[in-house]
C-alpha atoms as a PDB file:
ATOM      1  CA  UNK A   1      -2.511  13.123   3.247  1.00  0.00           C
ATOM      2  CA  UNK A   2      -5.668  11.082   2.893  1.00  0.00           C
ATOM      3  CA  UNK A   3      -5.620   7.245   2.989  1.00  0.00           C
ATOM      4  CA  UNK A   4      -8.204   5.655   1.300  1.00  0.00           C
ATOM      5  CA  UNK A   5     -10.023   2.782   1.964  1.00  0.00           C
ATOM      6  CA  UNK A   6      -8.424   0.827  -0.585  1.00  0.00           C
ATOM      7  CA  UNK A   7      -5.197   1.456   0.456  1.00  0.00           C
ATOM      8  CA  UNK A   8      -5.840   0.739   4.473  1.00  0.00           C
ATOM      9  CA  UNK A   9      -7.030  -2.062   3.483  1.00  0.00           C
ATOM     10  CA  UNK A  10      -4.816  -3.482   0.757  1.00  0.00           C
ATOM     11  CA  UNK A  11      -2.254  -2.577   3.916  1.00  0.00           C
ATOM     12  CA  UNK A  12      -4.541  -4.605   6.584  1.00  0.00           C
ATOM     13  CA  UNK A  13      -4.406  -7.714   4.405  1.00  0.00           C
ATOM     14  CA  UNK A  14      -0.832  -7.132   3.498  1.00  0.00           C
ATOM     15  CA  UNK A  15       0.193  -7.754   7.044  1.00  0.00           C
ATOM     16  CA  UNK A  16      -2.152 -10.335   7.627  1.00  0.00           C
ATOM     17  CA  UNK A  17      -0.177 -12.378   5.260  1.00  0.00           C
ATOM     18  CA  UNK A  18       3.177 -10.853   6.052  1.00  0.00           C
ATOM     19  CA  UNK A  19       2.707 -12.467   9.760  1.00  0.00           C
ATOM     20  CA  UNK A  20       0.902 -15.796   8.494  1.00  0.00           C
ATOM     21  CA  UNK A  21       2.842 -18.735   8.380  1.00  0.00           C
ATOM     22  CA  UNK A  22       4.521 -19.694   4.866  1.00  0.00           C
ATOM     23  CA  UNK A  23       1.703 -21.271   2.119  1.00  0.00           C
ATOM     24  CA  UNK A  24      -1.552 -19.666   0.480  1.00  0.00           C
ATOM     25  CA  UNK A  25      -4.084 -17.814   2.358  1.00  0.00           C
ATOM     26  CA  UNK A  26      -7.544 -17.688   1.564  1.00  0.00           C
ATOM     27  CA  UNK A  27      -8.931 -14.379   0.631  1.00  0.00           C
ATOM     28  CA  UNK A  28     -11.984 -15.168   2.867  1.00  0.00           C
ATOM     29  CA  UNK A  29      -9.629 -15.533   5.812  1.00  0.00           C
ATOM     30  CA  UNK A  30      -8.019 -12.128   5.025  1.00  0.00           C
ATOM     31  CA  UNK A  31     -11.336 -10.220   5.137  1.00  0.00           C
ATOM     32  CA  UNK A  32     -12.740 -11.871   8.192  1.00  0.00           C
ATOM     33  CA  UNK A  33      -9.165 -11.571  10.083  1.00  0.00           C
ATOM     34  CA  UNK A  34      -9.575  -7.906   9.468  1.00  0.00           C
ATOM     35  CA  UNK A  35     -13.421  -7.023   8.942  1.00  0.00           C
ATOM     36  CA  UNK A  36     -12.776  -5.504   5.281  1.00  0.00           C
ATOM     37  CA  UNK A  37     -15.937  -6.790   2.600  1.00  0.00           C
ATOM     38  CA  UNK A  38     -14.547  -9.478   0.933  1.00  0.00           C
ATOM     39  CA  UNK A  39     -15.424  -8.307  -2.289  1.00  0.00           C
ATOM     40  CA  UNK A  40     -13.817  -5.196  -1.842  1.00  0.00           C
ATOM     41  CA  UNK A  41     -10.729  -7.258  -0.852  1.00  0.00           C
ATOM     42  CA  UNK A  42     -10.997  -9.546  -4.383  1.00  0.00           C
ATOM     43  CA  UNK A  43     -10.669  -6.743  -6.464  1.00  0.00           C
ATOM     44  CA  UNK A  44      -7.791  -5.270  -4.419  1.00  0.00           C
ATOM     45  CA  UNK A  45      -5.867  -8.546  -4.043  1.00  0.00           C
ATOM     46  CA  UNK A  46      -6.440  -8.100  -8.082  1.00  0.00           C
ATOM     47  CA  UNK A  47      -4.984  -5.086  -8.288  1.00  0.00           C
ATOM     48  CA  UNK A  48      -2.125  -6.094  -6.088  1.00  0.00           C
ATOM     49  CA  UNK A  49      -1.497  -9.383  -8.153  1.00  0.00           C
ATOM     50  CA  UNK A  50      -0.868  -7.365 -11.209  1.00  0.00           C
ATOM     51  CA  UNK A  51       1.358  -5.011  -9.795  1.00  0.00           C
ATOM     52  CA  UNK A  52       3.451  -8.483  -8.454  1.00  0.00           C
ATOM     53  CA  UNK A  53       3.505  -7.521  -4.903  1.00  0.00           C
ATOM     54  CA  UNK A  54       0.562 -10.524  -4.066  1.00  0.00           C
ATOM     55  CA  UNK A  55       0.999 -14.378  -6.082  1.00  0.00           C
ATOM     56  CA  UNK A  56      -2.171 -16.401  -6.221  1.00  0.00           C
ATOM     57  CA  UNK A  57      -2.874 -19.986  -6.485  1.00  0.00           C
ATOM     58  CA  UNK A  58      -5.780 -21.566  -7.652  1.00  0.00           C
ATOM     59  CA  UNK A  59      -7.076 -24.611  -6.228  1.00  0.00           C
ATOM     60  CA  UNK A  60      -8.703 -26.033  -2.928  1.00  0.00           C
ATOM     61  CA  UNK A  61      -4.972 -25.531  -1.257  1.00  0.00           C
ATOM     62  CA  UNK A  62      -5.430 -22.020  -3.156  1.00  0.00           C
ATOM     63  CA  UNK A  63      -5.064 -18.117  -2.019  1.00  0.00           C
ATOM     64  CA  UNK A  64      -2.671 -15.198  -1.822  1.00  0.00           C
ATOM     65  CA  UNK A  65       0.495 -15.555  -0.341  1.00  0.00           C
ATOM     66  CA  UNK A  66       3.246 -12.322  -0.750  1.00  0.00           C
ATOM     67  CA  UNK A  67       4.720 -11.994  -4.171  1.00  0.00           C
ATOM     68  CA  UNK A  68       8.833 -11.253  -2.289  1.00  0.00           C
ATOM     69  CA  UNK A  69       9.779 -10.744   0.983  1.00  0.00           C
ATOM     70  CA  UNK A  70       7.303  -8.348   3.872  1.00  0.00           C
ATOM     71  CA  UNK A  71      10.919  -6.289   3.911  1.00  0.00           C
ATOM     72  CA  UNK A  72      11.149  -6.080  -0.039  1.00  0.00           C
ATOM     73  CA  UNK A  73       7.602  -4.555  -0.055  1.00  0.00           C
ATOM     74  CA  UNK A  74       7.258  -0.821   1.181  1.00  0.00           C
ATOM     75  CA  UNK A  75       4.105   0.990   1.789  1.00  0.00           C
ATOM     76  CA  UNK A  76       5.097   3.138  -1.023  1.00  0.00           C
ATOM     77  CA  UNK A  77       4.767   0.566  -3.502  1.00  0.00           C
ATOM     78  CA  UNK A  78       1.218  -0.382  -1.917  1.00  0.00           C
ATOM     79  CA  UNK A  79       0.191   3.201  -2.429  1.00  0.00           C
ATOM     80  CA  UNK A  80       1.733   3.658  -5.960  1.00  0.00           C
ATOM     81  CA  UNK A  81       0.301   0.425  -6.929  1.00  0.00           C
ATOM     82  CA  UNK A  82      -3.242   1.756  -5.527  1.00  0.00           C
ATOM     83  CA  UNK A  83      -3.267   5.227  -6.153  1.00  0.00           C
ATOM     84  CA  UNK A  84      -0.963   6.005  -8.317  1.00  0.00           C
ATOM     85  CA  UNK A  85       1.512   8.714  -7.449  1.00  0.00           C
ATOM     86  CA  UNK A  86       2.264   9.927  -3.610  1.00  0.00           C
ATOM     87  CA  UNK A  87       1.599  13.282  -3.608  1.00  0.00           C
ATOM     88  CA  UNK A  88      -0.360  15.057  -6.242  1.00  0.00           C
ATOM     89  CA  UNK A  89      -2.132  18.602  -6.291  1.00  0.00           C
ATOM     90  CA  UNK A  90      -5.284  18.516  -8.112  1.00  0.00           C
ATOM     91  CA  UNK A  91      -3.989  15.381 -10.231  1.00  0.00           C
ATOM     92  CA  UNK A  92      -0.253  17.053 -11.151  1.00  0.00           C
ATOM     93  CA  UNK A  93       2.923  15.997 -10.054  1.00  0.00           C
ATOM     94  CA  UNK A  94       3.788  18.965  -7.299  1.00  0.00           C
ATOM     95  CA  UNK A  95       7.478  19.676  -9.110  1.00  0.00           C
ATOM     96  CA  UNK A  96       5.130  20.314 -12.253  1.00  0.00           C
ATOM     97  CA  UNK A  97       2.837  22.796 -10.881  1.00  0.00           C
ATOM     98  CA  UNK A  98       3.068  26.696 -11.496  1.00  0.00           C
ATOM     99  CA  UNK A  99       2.037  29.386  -9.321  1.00  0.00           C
ATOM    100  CA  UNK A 100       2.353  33.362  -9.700  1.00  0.00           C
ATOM    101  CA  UNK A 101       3.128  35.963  -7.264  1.00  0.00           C
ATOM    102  CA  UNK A 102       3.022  35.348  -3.545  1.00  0.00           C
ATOM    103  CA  UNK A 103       1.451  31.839  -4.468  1.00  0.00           C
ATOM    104  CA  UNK A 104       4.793  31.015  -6.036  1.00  0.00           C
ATOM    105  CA  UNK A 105       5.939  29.495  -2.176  1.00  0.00           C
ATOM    106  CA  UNK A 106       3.000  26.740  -2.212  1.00  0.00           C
ATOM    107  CA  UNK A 107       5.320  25.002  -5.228  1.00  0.00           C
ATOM    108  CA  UNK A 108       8.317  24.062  -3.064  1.00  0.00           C
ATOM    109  CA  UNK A 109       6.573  23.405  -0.085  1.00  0.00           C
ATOM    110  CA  UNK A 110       4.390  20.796  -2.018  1.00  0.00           C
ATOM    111  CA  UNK A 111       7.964  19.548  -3.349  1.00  0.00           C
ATOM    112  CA  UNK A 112       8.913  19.105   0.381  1.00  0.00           C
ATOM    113  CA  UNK A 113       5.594  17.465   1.276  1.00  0.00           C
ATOM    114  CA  UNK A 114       6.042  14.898  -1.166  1.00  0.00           C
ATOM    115  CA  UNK A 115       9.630  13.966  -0.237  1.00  0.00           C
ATOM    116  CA  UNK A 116       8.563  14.126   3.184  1.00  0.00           C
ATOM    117  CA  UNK A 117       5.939  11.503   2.456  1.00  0.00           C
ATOM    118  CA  UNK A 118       8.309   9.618   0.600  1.00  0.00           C
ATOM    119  CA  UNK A 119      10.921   8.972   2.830  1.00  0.00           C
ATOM    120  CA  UNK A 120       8.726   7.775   5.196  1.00  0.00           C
ATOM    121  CA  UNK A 121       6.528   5.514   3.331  1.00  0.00           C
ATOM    122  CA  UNK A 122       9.553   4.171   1.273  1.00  0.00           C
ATOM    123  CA  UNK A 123      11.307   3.687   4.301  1.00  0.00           C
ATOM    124  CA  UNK A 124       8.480   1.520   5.969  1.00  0.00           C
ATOM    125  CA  UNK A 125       8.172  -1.938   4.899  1.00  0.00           C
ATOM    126  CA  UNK A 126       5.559  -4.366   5.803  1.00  0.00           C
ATOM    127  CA  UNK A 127       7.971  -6.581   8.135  1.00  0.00           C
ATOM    128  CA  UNK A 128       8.817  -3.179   9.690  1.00  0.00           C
ATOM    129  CA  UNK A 129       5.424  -3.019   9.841  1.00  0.00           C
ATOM    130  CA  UNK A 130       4.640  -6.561  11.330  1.00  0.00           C
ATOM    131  CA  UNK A 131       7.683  -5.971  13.530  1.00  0.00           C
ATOM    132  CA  UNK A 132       6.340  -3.115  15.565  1.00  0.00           C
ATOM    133  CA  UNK A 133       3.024  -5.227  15.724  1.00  0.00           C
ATOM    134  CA  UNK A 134       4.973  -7.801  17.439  1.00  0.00           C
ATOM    135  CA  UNK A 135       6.471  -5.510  20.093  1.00  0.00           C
ATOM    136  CA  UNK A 136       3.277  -3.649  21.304  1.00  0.00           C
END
């Protein structure tokens, strides 16, 4: 699986404000606290406003705070919101995908990829996440 930059650092700034205190943080603050261009970071946060996993205030007491709980939020939904589905080959759901002949194996396997992928970035939420910050 590739990560994109978009998505490590949607993730980045996630946690950033899944370990700030409660209240608004500015999206200045998030790209300094974690070196990502803050421009970059405006049009993310913009992407993750819409897809309701960041609120934002306006307003000299304004900024992003998380839309529901760090442990309501997986890394899943950060992805899907991002990127669209988990796992795709060549742009097509892997259950879709037909093969012929000996190639006819590479269909399950990127079936088992997927939930692979899945359960692990559905089972990881961002307090998870902020958790095992916290402890090493």
């Amino acid at each position: 699986m590739r990560v994109s930059a978009k998505v490590d650092y949607a993730l980045r700034a996630l946690l950033e404000l899944a370990a700030a205190p409660p209240g608004p943080v500015k999206g200045e603050r998030l790209a300094t606290a974690q070196d990502i261009p803050p421009k970059f970071l405006e049009n993310i946060l913009t992407e993750l406003r819409r897809a309701e996993i960041v609120a934002s205030q306006r307003g000299v007491d304004g900024g992003y705070r998380l839309a529901k709980p760090a442990a309501e939020i997986s890394v899943a939904d950060v992805v899907r919101a991002l990127e669209g589905p988990i796992a795709s080959v060549r742009g097509v759901r892997p259950d879709e995908i037909e093969y012929t002949g000996p190639a006819r194996s590479l269909q399950p396997l990127w079936v088992e990829l997927r939930a692979s992928m899945r359960e692990v970035l559905e089972g990881t939420t961002l307090a998870d996440l902020v958790e095992r910050s916290a402890a090493g």
